[in-house]
PDB file of N, CA and C in Angstrom:
ATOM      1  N   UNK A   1      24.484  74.249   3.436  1.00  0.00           N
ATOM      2  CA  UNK A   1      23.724  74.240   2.193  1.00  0.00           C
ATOM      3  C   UNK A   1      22.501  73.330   2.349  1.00  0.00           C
ATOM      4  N   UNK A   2      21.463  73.885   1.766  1.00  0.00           N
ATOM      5  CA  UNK A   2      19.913  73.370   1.965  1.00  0.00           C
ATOM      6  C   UNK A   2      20.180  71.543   0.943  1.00  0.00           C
ATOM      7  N   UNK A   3      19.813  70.549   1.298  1.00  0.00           N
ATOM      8  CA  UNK A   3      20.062  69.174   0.441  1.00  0.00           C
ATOM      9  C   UNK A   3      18.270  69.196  -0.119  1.00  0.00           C
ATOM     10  N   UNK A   4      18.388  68.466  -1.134  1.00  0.00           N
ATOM     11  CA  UNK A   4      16.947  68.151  -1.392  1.00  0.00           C
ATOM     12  C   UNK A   4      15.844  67.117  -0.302  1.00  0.00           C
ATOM     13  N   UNK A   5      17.087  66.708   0.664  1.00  0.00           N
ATOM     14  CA  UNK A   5      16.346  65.901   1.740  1.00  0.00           C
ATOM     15  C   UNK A   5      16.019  67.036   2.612  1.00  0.00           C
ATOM     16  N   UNK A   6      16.679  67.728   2.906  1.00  0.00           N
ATOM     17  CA  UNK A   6      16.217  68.689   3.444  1.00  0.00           C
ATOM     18  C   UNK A   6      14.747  69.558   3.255  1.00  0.00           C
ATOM     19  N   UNK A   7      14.715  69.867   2.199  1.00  0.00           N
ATOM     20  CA  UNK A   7      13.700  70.274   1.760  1.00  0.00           C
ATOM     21  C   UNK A   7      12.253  69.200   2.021  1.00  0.00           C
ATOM     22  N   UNK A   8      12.757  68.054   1.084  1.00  0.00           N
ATOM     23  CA  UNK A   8      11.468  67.459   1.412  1.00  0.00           C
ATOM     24  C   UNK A   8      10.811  67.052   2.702  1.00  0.00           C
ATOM     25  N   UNK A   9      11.717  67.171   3.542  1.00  0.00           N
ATOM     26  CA  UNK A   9      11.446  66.758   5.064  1.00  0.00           C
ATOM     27  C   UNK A   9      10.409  67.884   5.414  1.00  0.00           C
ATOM     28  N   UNK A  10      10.492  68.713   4.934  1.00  0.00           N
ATOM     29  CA  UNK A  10       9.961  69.941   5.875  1.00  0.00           C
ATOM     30  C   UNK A  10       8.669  69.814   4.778  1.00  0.00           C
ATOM     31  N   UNK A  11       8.858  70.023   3.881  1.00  0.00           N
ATOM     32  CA  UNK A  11       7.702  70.223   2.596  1.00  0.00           C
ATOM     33  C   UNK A  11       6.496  68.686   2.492  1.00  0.00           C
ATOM     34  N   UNK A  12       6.175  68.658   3.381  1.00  0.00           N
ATOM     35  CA  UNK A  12       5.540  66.998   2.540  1.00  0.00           C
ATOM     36  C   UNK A  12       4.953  66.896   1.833  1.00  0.00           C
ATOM     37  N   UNK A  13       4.167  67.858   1.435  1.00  0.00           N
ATOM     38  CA  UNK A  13       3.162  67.792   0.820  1.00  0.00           C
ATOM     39  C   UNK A  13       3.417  68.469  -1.137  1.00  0.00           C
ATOM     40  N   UNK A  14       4.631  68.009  -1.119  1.00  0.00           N
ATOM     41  CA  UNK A  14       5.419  68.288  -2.603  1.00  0.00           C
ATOM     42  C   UNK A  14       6.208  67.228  -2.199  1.00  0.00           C
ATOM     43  N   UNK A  15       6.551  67.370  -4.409  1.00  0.00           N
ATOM     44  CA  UNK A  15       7.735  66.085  -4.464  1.00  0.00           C
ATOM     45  C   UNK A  15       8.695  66.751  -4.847  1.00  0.00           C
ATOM     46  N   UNK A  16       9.889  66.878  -4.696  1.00  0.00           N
ATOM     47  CA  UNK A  16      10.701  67.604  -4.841  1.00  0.00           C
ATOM     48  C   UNK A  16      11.825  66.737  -5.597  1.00  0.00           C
ATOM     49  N   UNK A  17      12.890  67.492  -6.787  1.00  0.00           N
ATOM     50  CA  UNK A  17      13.527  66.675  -7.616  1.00  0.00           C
ATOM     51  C   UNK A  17      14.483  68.090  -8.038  1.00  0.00           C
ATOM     52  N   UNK A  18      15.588  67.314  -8.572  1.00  0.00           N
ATOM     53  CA  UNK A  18      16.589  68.480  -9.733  1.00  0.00           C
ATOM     54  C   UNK A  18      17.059  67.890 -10.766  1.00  0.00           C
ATOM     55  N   UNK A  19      16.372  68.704 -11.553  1.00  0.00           N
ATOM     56  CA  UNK A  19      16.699  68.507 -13.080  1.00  0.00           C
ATOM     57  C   UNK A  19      18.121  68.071 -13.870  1.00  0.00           C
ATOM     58  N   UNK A  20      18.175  67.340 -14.717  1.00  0.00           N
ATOM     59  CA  UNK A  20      19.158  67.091 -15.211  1.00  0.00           C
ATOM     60  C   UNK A  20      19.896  68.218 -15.895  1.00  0.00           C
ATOM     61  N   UNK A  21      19.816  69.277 -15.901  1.00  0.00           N
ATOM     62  CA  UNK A  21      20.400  70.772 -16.217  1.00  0.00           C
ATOM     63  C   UNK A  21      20.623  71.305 -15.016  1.00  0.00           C
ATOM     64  N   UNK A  22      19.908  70.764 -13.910  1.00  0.00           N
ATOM     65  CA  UNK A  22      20.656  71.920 -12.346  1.00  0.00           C
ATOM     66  C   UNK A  22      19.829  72.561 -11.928  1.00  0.00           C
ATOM     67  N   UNK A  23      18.263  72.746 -12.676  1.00  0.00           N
ATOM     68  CA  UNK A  23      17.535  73.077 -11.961  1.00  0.00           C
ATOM     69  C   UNK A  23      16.560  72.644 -10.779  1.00  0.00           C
ATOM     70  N   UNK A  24      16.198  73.187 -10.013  1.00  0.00           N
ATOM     71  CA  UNK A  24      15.430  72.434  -8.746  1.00  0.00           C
ATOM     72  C   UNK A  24      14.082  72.352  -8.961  1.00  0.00           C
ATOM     73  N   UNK A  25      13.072  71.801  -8.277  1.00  0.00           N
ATOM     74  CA  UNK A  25      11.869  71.557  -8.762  1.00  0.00           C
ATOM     75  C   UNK A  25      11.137  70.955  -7.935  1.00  0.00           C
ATOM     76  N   UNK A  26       9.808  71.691  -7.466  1.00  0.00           N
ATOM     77  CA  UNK A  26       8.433  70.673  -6.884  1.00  0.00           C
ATOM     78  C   UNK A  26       7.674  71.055  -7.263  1.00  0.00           C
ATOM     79  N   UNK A  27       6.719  70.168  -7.098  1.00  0.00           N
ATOM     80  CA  UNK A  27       4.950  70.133  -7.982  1.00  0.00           C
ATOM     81  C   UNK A  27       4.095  69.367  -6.325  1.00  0.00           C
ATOM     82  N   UNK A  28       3.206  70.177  -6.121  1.00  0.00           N
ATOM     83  CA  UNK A  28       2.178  69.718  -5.013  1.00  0.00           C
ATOM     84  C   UNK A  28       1.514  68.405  -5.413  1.00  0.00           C
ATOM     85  N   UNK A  29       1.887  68.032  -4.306  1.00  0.00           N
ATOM     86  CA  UNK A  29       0.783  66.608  -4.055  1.00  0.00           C
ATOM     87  C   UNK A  29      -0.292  66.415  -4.019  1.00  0.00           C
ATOM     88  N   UNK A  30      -1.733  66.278  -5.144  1.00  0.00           N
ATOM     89  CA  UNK A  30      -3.053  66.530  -5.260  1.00  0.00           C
ATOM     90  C   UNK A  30      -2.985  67.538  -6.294  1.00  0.00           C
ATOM     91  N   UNK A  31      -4.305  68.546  -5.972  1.00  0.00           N
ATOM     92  CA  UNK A  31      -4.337  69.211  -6.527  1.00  0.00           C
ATOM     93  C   UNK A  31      -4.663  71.028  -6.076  1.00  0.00           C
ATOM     94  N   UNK A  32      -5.029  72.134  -7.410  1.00  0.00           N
ATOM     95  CA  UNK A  32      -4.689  73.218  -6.474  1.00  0.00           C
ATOM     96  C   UNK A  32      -6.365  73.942  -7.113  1.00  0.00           C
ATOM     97  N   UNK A  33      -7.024  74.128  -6.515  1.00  0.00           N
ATOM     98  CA  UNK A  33      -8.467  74.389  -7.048  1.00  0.00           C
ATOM     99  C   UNK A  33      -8.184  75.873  -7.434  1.00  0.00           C
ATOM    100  N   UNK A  34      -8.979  76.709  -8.318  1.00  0.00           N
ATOM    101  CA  UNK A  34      -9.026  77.478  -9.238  1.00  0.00           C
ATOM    102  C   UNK A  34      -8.853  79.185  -8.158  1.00  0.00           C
ATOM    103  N   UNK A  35      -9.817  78.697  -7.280  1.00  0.00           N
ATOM    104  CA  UNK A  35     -10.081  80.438  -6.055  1.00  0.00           C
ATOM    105  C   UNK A  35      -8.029  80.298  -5.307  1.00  0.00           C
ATOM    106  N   UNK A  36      -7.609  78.734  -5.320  1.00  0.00           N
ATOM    107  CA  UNK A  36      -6.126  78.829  -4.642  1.00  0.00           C
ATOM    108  C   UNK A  36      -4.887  79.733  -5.565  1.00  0.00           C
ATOM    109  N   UNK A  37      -4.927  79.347  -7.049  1.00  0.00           N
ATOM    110  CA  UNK A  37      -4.376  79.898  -8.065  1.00  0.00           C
ATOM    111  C   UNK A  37      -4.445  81.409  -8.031  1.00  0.00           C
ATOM    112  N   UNK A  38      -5.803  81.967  -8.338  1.00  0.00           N
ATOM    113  CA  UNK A  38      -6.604  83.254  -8.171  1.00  0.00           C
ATOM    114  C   UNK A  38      -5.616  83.532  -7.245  1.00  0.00           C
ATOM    115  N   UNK A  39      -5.051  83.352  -5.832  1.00  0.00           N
ATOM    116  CA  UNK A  39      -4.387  83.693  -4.746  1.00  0.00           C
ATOM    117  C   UNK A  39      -2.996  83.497  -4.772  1.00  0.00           C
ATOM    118  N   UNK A  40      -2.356  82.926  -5.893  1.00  0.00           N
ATOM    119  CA  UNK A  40      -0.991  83.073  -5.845  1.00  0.00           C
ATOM    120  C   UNK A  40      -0.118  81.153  -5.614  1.00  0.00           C
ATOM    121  N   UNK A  41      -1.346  80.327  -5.530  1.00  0.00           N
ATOM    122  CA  UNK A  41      -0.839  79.154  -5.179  1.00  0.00           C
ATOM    123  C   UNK A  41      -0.618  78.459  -6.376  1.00  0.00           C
ATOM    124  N   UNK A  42       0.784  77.879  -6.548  1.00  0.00           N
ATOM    125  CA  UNK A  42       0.927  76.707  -7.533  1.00  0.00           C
ATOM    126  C   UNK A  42       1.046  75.607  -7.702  1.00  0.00           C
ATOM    127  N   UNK A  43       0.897  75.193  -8.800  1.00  0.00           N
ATOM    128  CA  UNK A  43       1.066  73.236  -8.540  1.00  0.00           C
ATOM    129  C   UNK A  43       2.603  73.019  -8.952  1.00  0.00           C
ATOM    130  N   UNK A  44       3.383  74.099  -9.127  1.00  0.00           N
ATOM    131  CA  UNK A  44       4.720  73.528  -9.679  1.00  0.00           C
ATOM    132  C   UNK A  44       5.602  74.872  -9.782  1.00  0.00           C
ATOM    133  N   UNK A  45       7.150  74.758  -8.557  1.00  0.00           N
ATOM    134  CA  UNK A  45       7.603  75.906  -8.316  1.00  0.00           C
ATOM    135  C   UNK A  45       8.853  75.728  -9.455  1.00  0.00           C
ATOM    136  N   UNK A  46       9.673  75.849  -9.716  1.00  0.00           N
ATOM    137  CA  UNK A  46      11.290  75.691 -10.020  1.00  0.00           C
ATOM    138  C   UNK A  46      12.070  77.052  -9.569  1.00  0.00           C
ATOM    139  N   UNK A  47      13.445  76.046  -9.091  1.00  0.00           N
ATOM    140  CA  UNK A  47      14.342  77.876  -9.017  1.00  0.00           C
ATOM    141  C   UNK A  47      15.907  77.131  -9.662  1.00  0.00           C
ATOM    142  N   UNK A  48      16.584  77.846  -9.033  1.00  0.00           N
ATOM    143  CA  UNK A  48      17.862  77.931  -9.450  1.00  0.00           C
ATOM    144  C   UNK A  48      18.671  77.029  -8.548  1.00  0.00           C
ATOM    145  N   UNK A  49      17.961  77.630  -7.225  1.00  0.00           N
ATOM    146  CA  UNK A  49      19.024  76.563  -6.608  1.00  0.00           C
ATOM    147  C   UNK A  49      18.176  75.697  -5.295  1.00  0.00           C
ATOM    148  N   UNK A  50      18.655  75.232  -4.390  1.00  0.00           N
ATOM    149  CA  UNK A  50      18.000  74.536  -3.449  1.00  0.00           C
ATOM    150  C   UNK A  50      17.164  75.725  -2.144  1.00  0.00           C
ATOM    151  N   UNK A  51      17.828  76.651  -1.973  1.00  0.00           N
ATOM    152  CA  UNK A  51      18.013  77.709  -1.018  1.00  0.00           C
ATOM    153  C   UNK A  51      16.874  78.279  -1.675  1.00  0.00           C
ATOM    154  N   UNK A  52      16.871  78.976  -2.908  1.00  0.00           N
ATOM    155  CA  UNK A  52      15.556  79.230  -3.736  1.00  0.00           C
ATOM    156  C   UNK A  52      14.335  78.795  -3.737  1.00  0.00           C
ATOM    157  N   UNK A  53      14.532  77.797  -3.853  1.00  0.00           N
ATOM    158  CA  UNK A  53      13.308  76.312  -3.704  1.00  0.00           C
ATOM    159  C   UNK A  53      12.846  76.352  -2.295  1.00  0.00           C
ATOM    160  N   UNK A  54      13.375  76.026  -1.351  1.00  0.00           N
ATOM    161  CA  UNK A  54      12.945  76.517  -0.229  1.00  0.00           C
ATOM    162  C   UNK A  54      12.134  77.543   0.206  1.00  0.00           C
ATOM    163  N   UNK A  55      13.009  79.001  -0.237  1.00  0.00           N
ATOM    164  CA  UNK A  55      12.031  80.114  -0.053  1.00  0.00           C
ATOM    165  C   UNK A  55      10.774  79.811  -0.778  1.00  0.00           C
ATOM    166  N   UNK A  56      10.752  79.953  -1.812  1.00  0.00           N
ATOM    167  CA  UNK A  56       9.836  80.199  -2.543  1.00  0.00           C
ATOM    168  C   UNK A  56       8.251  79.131  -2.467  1.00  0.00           C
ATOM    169  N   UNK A  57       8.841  77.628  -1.698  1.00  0.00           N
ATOM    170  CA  UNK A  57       8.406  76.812  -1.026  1.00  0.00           C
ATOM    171  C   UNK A  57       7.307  77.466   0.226  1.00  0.00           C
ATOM    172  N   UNK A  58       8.347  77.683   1.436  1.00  0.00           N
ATOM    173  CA  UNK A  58       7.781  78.679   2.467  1.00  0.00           C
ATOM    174  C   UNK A  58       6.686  79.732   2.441  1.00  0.00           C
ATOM    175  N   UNK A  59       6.965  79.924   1.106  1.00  0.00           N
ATOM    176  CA  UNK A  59       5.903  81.252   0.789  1.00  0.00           C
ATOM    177  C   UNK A  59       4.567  80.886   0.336  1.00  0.00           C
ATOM    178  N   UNK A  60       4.259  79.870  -0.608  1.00  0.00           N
ATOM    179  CA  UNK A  60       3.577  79.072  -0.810  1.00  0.00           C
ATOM    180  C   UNK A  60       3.121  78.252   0.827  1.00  0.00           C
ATOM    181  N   UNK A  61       3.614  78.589   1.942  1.00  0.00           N
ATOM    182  CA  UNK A  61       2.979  77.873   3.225  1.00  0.00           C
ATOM    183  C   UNK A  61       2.252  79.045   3.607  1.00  0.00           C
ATOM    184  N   UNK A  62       3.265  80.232   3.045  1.00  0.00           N
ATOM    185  CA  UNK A  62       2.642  81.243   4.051  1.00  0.00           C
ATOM    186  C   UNK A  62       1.160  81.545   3.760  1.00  0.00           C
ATOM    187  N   UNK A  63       0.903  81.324   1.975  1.00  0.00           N
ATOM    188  CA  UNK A  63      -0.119  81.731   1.282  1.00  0.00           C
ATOM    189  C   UNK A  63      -1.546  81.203   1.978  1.00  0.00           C
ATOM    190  N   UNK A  64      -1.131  79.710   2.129  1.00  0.00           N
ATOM    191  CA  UNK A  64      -2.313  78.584   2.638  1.00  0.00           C
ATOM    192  C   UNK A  64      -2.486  79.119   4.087  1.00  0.00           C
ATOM    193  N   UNK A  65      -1.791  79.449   4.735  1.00  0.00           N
ATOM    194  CA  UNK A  65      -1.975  79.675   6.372  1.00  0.00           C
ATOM    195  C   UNK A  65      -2.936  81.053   6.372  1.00  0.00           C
ATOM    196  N   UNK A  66      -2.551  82.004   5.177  1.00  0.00           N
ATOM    197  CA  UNK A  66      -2.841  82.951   5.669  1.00  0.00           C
ATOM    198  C   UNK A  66      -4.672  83.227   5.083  1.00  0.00           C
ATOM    199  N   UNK A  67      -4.947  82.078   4.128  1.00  0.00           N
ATOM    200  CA  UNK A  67      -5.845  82.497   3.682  1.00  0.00           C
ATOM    201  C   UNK A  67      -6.971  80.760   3.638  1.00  0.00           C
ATOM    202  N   UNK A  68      -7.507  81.241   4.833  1.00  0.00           N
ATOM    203  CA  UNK A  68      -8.363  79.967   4.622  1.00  0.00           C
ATOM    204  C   UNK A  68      -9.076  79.460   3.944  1.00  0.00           C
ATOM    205  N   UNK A  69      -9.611  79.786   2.964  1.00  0.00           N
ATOM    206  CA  UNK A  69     -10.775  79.935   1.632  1.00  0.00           C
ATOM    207  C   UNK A  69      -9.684  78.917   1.232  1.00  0.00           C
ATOM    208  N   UNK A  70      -8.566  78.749   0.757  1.00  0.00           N
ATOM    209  CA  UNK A  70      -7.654  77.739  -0.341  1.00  0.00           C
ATOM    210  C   UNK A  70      -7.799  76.537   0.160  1.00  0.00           C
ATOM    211  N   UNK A  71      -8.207  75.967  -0.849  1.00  0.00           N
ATOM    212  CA  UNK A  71      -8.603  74.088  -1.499  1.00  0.00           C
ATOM    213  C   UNK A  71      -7.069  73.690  -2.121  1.00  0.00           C
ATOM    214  N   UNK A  72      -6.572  72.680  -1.125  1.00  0.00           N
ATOM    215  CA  UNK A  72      -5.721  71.956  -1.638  1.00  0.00           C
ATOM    216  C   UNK A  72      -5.822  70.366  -1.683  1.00  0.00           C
ATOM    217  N   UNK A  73      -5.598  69.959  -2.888  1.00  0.00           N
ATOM    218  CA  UNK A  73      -6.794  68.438  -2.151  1.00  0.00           C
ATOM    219  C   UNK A  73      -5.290  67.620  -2.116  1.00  0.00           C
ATOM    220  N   UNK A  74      -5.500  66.632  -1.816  1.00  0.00           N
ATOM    221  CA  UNK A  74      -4.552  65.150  -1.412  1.00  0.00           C
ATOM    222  C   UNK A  74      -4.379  64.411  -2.510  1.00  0.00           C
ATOM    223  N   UNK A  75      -3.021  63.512  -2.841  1.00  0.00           N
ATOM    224  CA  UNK A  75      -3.241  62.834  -4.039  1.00  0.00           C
ATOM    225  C   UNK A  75      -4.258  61.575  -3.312  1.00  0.00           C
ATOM    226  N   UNK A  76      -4.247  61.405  -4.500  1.00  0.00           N
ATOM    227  CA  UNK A  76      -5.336  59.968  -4.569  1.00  0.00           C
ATOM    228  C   UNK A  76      -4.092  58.456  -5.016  1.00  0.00           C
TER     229      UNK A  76
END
């Protein structure tokens, strides 16, 4: 089973947390400029479970890799 350490190890660039109801949860570190959105990128995923979070994580990598135009800035 995927742990939330797990996750964040791989993810750095999110903070990753689970809700006091059981749900899972990350929000990107910085920010997500307007043409990244337009493309499917978010500042804040939730799922159901950890395994969820993950995917849905991954996909959000795949988005940035695949499309160089996306502005993701750094927190400050």
């Amino acid at each position: 089973m995927t742990t939330l350490e797990d996750i964040a190890r791989v993810h750095t660039g999110w903070i990753i947390w689970r809700s006091d109801v059981g749900r899972w949860w990350a929000t990107r570190r910085g920010h997500v400029d307007l043409e990244a959105i337009r493309m499917g990128c978010s500042m804040t995923l939730d799922a159901d479970d950890p395994d969820s979070l993950a995917a849905e994580l991954a996909a959000q990598d795949r988005l940035v890799t695949t499309a160089p135009d996306v502005r993701l800035g750094t927190a400050r």
